[in-house]
PDB file of N, CA and C in Angstrom:
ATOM      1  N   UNK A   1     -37.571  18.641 -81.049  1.00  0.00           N
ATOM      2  CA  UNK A   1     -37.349  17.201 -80.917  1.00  0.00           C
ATOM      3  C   UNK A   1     -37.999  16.468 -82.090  1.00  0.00           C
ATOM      4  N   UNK A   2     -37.341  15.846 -82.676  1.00  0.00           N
ATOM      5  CA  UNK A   2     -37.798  14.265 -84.023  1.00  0.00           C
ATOM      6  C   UNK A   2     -38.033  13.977 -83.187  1.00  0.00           C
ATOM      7  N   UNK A   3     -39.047  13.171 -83.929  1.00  0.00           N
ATOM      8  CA  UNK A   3     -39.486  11.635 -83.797  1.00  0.00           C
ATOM      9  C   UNK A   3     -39.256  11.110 -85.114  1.00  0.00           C
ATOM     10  N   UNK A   4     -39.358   9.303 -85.072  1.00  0.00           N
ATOM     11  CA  UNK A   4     -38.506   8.688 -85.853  1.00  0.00           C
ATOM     12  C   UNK A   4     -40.148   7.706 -86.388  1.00  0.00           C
ATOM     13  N   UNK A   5     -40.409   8.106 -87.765  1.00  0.00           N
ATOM     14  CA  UNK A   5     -41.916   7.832 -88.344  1.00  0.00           C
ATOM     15  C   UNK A   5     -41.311   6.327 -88.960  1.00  0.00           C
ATOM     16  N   UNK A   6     -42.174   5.377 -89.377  1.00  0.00           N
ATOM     17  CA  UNK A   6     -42.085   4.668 -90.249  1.00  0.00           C
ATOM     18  C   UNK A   6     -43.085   4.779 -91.433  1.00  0.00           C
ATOM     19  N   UNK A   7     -43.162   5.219 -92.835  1.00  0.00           N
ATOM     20  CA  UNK A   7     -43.954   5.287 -93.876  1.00  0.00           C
ATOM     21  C   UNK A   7     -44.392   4.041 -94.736  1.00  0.00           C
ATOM     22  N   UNK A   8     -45.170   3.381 -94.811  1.00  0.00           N
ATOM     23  CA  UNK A   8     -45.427   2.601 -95.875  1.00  0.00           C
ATOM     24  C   UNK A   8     -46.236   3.037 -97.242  1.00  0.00           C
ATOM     25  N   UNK A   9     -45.943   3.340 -98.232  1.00  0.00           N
ATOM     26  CA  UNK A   9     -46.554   2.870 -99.442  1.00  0.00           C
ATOM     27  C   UNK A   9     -46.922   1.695 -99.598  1.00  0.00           C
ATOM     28  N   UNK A  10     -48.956   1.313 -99.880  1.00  0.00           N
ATOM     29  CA  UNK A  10     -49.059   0.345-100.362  1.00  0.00           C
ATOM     30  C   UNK A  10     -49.405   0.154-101.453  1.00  0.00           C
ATOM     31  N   UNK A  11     -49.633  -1.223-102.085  1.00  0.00           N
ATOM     32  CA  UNK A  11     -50.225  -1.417-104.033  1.00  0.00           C
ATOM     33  C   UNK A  11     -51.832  -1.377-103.703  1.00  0.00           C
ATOM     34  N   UNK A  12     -52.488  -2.231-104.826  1.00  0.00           N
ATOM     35  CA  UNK A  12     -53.966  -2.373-104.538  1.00  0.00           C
ATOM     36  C   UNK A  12     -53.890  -3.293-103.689  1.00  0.00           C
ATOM     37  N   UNK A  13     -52.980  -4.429-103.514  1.00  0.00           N
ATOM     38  CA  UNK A  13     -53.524  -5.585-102.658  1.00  0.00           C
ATOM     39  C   UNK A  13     -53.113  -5.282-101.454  1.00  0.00           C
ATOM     40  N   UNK A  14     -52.858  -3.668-100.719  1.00  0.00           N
ATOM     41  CA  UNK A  14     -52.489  -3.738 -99.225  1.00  0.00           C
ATOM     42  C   UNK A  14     -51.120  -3.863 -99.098  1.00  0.00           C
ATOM     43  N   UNK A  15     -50.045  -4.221 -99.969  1.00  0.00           N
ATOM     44  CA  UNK A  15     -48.711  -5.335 -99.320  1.00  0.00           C
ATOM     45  C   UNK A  15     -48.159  -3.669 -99.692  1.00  0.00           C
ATOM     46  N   UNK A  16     -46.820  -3.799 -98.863  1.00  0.00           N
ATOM     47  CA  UNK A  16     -46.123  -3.125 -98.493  1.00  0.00           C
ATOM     48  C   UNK A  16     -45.505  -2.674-100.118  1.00  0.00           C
ATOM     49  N   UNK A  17     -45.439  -1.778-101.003  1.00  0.00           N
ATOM     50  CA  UNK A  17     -44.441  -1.417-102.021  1.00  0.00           C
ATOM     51  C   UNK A  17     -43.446  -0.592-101.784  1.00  0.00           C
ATOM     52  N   UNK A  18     -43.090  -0.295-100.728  1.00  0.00           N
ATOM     53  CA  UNK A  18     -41.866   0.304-100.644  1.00  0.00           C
ATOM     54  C   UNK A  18     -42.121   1.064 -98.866  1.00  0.00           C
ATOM     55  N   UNK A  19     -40.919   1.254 -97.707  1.00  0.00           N
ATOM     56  CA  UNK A  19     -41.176   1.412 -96.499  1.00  0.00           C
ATOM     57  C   UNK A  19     -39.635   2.631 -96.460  1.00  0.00           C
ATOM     58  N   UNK A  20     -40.002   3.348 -95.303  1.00  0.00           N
ATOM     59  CA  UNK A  20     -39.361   4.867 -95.478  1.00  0.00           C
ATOM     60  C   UNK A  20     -39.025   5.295 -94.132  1.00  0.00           C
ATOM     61  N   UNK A  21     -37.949   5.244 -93.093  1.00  0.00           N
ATOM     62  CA  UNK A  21     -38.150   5.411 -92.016  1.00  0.00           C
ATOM     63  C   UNK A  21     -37.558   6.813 -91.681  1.00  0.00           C
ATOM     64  N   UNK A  22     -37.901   7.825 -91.025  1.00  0.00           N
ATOM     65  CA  UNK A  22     -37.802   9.083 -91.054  1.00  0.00           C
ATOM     66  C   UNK A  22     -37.696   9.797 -90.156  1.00  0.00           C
ATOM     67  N   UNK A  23     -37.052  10.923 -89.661  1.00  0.00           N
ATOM     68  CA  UNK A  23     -36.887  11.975 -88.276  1.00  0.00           C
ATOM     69  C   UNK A  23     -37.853  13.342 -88.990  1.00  0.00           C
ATOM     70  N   UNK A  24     -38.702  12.872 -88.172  1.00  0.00           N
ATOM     71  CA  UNK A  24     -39.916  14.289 -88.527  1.00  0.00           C
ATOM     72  C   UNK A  24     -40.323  15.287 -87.338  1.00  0.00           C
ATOM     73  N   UNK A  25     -40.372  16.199 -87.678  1.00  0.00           N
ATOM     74  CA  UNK A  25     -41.153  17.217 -85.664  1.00  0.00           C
ATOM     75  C   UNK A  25     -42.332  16.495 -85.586  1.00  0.00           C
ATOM     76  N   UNK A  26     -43.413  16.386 -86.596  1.00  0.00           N
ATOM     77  CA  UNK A  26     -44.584  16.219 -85.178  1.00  0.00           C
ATOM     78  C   UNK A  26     -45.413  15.116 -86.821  1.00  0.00           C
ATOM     79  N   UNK A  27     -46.495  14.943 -86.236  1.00  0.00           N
ATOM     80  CA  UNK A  27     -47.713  13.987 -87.225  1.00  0.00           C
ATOM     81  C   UNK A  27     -48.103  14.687 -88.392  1.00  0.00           C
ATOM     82  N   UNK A  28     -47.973  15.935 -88.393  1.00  0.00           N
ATOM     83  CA  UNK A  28     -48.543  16.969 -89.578  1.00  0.00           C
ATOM     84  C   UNK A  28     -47.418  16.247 -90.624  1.00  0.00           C
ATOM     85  N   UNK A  29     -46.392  16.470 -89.963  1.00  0.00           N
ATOM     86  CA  UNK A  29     -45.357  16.661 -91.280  1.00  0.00           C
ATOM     87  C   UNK A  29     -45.016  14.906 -91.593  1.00  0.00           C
ATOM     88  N   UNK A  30     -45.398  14.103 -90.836  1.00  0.00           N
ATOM     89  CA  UNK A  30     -45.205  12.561 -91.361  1.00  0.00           C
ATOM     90  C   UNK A  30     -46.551  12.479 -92.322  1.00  0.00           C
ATOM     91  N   UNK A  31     -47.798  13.212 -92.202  1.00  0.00           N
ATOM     92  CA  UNK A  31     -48.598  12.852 -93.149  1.00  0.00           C
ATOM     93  C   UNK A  31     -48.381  13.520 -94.155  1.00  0.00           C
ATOM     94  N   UNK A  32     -47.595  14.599 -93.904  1.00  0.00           N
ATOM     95  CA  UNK A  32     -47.830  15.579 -95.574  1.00  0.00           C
ATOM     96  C   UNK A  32     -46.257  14.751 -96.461  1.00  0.00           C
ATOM     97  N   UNK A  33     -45.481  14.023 -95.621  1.00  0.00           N
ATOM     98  CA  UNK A  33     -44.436  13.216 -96.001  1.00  0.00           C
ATOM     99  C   UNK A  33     -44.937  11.958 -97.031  1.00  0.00           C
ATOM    100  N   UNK A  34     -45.632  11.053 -96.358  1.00  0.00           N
ATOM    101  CA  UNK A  34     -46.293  10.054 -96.608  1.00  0.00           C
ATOM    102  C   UNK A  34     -47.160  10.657 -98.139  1.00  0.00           C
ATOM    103  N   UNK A  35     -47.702  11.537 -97.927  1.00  0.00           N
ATOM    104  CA  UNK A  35     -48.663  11.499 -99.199  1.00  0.00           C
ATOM    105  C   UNK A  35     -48.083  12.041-100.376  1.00  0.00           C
ATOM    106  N   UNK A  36     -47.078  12.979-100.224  1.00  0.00           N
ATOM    107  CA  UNK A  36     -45.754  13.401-101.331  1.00  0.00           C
ATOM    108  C   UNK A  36     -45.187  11.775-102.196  1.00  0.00           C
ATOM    109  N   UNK A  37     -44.949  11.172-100.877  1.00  0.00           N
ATOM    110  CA  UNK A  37     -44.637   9.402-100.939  1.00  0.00           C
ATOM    111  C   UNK A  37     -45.347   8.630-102.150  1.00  0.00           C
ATOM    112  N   UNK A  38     -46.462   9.093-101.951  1.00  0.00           N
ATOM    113  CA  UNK A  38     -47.713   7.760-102.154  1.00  0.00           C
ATOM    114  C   UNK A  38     -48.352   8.186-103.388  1.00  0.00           C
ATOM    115  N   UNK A  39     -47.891   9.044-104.389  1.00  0.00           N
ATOM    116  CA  UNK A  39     -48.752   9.735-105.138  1.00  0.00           C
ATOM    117  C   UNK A  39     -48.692   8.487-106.467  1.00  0.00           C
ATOM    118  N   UNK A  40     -50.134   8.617-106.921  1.00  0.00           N
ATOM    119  CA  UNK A  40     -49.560   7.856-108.018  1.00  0.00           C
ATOM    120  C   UNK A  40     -49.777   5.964-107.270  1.00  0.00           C
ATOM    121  N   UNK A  41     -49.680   6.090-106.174  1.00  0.00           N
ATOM    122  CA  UNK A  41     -49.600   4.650-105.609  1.00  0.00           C
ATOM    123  C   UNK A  41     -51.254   4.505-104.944  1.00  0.00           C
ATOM    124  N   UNK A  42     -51.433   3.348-104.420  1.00  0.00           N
ATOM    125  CA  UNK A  42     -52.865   3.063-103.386  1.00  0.00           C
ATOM    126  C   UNK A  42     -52.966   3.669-102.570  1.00  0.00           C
ATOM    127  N   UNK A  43     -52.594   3.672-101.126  1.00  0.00           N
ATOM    128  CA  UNK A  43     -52.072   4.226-100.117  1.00  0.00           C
ATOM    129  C   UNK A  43     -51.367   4.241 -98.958  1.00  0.00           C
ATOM    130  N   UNK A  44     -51.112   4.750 -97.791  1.00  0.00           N
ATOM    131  CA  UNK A  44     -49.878   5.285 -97.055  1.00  0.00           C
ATOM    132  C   UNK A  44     -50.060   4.804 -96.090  1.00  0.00           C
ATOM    133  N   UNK A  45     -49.592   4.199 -95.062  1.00  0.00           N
ATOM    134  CA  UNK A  45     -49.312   4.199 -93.948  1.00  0.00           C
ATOM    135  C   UNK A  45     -48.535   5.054 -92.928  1.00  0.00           C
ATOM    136  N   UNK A  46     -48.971   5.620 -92.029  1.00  0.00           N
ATOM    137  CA  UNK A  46     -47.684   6.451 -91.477  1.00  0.00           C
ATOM    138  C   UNK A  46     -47.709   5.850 -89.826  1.00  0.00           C
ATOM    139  N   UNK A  47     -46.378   5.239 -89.247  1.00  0.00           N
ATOM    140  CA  UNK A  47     -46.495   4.905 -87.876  1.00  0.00           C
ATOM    141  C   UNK A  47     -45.619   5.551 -87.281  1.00  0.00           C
ATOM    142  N   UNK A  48     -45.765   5.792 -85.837  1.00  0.00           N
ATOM    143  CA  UNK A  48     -45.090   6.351 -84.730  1.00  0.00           C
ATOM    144  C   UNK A  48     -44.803   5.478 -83.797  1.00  0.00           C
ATOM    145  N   UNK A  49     -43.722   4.220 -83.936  1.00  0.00           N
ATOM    146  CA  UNK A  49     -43.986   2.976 -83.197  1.00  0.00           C
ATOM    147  C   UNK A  49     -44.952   2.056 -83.140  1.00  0.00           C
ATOM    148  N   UNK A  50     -45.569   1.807 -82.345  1.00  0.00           N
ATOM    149  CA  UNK A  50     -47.120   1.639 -82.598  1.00  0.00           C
ATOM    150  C   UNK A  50     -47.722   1.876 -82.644  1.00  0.00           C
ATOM    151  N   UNK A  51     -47.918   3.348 -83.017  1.00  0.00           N
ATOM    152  CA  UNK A  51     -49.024   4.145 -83.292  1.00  0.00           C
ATOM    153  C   UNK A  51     -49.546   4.531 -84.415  1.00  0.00           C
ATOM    154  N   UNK A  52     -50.388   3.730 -84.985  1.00  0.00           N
ATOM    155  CA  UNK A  52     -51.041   4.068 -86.271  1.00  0.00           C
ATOM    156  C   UNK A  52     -51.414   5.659 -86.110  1.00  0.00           C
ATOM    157  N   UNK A  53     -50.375   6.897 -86.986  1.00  0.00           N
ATOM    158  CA  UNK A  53     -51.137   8.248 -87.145  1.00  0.00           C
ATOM    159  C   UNK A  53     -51.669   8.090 -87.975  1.00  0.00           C
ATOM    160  N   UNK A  54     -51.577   7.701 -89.153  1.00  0.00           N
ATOM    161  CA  UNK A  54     -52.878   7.808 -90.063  1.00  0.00           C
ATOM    162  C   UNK A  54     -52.341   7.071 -91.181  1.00  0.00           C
ATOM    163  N   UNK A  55     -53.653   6.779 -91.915  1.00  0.00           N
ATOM    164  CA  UNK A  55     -53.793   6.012 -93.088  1.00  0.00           C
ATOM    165  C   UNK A  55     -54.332   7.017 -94.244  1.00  0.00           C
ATOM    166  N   UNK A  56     -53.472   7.502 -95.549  1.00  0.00           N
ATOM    167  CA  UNK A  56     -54.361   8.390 -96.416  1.00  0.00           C
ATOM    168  C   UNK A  56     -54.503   7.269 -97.953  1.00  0.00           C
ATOM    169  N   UNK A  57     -55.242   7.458 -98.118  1.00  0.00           N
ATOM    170  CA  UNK A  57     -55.720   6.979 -99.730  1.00  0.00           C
ATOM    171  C   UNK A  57     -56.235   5.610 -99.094  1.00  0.00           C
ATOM    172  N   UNK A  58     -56.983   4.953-100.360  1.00  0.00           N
ATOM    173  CA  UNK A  58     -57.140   3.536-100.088  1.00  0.00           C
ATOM    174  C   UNK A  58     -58.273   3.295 -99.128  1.00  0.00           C
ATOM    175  N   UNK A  59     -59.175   2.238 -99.280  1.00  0.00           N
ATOM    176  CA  UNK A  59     -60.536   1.527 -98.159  1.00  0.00           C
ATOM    177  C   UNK A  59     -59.165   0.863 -97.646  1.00  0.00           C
ATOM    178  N   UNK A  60     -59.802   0.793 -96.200  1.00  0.00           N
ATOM    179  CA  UNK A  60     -58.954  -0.083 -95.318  1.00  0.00           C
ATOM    180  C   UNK A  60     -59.716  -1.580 -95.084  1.00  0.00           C
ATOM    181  N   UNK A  61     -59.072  -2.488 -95.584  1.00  0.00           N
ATOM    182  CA  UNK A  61     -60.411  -3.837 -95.999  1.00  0.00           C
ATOM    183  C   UNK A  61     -59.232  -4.952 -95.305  1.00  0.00           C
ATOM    184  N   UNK A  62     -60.231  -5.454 -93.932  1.00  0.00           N
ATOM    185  CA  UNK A  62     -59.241  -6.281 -93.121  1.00  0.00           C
ATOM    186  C   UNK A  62     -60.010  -7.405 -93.469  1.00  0.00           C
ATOM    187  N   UNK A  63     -58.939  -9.078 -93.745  1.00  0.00           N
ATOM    188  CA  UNK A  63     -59.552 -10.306 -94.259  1.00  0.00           C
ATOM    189  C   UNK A  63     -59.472 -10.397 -95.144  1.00  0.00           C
TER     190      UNK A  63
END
């Protein structure tokens, strides 16, 4: 069974540079997705609906 990820790449200022929506098996493979994604960029967002799975690269700086 997919599940259906949403990826964000972000810049330095956080904002969205590009968004990736995807049928993946499980969280392993949306993060090893996401960071293939993000290379070269700030960093990644990877969601499962509303489920933040993870954030790679980048301080996470709220405000």
């Amino acid at each position: 069974m997919m599940n259906q990820y949403r990826i964000y790449v972000l810049n330095r200022q956080d904002r969205i540079a590009d968004a990736l929506e995807e049928d993946l098996p499980n969280d392993r493979r949306a993060l090893e997705r996401a960071e293939a994604l993000s290379a070269g960029q700030y960093a990644a967002e990877v969601w499962d609906g509303e489920r933040l799975v993870g954030r790679l690269g980048g301080e996470l700086r709220l405000g």
